[in-house]
C-alpha atoms as a PDB file:
ATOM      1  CA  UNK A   1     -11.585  78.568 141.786  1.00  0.00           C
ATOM      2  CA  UNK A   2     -14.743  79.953 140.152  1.00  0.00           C
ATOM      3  CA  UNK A   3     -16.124  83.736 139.059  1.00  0.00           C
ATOM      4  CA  UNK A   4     -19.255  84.551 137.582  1.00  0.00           C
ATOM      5  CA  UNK A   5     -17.535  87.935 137.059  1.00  0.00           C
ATOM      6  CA  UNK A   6     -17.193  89.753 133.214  1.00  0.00           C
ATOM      7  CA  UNK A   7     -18.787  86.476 131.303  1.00  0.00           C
ATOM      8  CA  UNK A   8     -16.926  85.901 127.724  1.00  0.00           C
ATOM      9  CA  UNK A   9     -14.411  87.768 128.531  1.00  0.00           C
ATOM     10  CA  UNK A  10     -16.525  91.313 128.376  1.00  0.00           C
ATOM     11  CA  UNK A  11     -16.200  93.718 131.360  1.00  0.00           C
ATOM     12  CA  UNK A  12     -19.337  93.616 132.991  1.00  0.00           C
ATOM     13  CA  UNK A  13     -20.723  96.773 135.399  1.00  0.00           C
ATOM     14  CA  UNK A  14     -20.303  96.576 138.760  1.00  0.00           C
ATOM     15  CA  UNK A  15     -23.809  95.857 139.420  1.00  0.00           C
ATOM     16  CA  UNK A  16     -23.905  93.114 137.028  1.00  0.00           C
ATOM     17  CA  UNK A  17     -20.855  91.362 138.030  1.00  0.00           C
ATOM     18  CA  UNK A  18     -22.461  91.294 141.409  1.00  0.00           C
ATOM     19  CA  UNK A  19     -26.195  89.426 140.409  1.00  0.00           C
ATOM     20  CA  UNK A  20     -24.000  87.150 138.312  1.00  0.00           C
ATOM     21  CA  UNK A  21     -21.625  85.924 141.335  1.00  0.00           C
ATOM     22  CA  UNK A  22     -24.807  86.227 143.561  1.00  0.00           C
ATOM     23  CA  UNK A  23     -26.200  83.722 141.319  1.00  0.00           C
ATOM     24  CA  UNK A  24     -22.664  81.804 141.280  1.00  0.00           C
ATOM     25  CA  UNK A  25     -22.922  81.334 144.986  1.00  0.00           C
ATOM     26  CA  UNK A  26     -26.744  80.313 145.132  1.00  0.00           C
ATOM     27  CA  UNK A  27     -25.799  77.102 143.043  1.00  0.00           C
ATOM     28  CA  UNK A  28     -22.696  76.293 144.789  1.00  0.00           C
ATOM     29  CA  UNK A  29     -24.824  76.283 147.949  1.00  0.00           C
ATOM     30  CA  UNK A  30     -27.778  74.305 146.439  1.00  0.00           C
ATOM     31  CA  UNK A  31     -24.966  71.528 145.471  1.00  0.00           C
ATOM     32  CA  UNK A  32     -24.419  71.580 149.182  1.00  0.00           C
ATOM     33  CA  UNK A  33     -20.161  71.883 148.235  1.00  0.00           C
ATOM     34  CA  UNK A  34     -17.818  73.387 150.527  1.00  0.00           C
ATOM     35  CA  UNK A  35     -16.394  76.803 149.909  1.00  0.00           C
ATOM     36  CA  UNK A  36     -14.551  79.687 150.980  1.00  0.00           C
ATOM     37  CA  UNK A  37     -14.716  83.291 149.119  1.00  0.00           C
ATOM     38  CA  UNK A  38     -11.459  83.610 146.985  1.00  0.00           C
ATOM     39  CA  UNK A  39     -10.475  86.435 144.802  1.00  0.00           C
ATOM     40  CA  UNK A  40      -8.944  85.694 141.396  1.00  0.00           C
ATOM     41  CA  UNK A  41      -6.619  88.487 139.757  1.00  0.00           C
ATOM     42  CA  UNK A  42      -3.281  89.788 137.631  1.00  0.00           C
ATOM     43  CA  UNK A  43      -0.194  88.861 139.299  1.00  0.00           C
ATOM     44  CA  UNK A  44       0.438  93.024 139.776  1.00  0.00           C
ATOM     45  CA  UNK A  45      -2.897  93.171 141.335  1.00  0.00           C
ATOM     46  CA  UNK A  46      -4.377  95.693 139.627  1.00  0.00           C
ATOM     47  CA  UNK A  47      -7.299  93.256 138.291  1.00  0.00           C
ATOM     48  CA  UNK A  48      -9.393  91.127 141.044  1.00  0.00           C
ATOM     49  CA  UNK A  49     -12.422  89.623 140.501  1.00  0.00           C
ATOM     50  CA  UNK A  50     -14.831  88.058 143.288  1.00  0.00           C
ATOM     51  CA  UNK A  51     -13.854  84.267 143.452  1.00  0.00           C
ATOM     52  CA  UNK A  52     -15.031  81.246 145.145  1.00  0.00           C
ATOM     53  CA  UNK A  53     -12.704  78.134 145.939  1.00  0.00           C
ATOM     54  CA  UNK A  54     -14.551  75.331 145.731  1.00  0.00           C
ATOM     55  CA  UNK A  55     -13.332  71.580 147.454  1.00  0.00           C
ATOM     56  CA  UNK A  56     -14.279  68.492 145.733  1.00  0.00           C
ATOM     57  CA  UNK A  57     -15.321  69.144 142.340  1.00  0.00           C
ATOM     58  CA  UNK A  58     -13.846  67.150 138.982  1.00  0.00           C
ATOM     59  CA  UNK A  59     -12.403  68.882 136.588  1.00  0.00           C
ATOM     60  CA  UNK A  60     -15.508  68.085 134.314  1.00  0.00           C
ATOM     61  CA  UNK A  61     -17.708  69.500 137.045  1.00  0.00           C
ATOM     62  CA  UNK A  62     -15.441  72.516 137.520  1.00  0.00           C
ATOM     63  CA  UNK A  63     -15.756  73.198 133.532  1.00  0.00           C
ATOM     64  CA  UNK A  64     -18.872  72.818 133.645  1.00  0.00           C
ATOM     65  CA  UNK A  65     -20.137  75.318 136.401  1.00  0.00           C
ATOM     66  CA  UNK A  66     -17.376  77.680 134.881  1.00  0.00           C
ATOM     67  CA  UNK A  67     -18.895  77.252 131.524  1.00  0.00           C
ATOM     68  CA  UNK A  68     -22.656  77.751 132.712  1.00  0.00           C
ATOM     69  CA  UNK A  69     -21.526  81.125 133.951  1.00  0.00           C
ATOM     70  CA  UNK A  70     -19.861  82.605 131.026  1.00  0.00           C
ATOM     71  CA  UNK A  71     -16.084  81.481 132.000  1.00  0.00           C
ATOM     72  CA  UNK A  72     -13.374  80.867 129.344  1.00  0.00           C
ATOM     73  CA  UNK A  73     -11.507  78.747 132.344  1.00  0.00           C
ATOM     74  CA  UNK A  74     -11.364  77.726 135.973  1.00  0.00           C
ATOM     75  CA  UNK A  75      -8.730  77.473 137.990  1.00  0.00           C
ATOM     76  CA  UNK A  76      -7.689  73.972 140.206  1.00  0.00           C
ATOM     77  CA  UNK A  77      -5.082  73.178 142.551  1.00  0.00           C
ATOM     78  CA  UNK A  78      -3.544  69.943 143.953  1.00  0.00           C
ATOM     79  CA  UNK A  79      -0.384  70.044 146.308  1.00  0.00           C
ATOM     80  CA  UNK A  80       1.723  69.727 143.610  1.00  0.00           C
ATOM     81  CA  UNK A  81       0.101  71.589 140.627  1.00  0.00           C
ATOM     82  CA  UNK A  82      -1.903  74.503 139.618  1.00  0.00           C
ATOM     83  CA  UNK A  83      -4.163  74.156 136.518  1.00  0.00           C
ATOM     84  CA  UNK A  84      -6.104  76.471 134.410  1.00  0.00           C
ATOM     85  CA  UNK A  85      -8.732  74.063 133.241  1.00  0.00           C
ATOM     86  CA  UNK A  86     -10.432  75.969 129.827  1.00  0.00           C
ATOM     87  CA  UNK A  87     -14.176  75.281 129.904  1.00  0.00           C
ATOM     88  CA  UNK A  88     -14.964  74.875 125.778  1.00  0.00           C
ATOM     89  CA  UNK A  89     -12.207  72.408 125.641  1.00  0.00           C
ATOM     90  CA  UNK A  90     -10.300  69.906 127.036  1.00  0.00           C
ATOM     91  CA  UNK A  91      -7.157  72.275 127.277  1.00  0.00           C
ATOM     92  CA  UNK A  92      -5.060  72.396 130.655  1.00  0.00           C
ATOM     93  CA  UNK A  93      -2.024  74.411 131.417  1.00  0.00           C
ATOM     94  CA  UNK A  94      -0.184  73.164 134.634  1.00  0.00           C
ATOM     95  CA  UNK A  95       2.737  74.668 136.058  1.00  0.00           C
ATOM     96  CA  UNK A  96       3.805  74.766 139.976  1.00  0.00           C
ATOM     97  CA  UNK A  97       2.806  77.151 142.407  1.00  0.00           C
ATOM     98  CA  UNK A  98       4.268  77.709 146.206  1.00  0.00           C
ATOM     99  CA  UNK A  99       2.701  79.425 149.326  1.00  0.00           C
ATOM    100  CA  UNK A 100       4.682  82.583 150.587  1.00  0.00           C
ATOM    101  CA  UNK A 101       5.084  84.862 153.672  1.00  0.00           C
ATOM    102  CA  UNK A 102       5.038  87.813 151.914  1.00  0.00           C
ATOM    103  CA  UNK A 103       2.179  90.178 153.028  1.00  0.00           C
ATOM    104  CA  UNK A 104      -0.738  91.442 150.766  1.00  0.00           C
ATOM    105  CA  UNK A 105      -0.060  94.447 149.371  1.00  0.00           C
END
């Protein structure tokens, strides 16, 4: 999962949040990858930011879209692990993750 949204970590307006992730979405589609729209946020909720899940990128790939738009880190997912995959470094932090019921608030 990718945003173009508040690059280095800076709150970005509205306005430019949305050219940046415009932008995000114009190279996904030029690399001809599949992708859905995804929103990325706080577990409470009260921070989302436009997303997109993209299939079939490597890590290195991942880093390196997230990094050409300003990202600290990406997020990746495999059936039996969730990564946040920083984008200066080689850092990961794994941990599990599970799919749930439970309605959208």
């Amino acid at each position: 999962m990718i945003t173009a949204w508040n690059p280095r970590g800076r709150t970005a307006s509205d306005d430019a949040n949305a050219r940046a992730q415009h932008l995000l979405l114009d190279e996904v589609r030029l690399r001809g990858l599949t992708w859905w729209p995804a929103k990325g946020g706080d577990a409470c909720g009260t921070h989302r930011e436009e997303s997109v899940a993209v299939v079939g990128l490597s890590d290195t790939a991942a880093r390196d879209l997230g990094r050409r738009f300003g990202q600290d880190a990406v997020f990746a997912w495999t059936p039996d692990a969730w990564r946040v995959l920083a984008c200066d470094t080689g850092a990961v932090a794994v941990s599990g993750w599970a799919a749930s019921g439970r309605a959208p608030a």
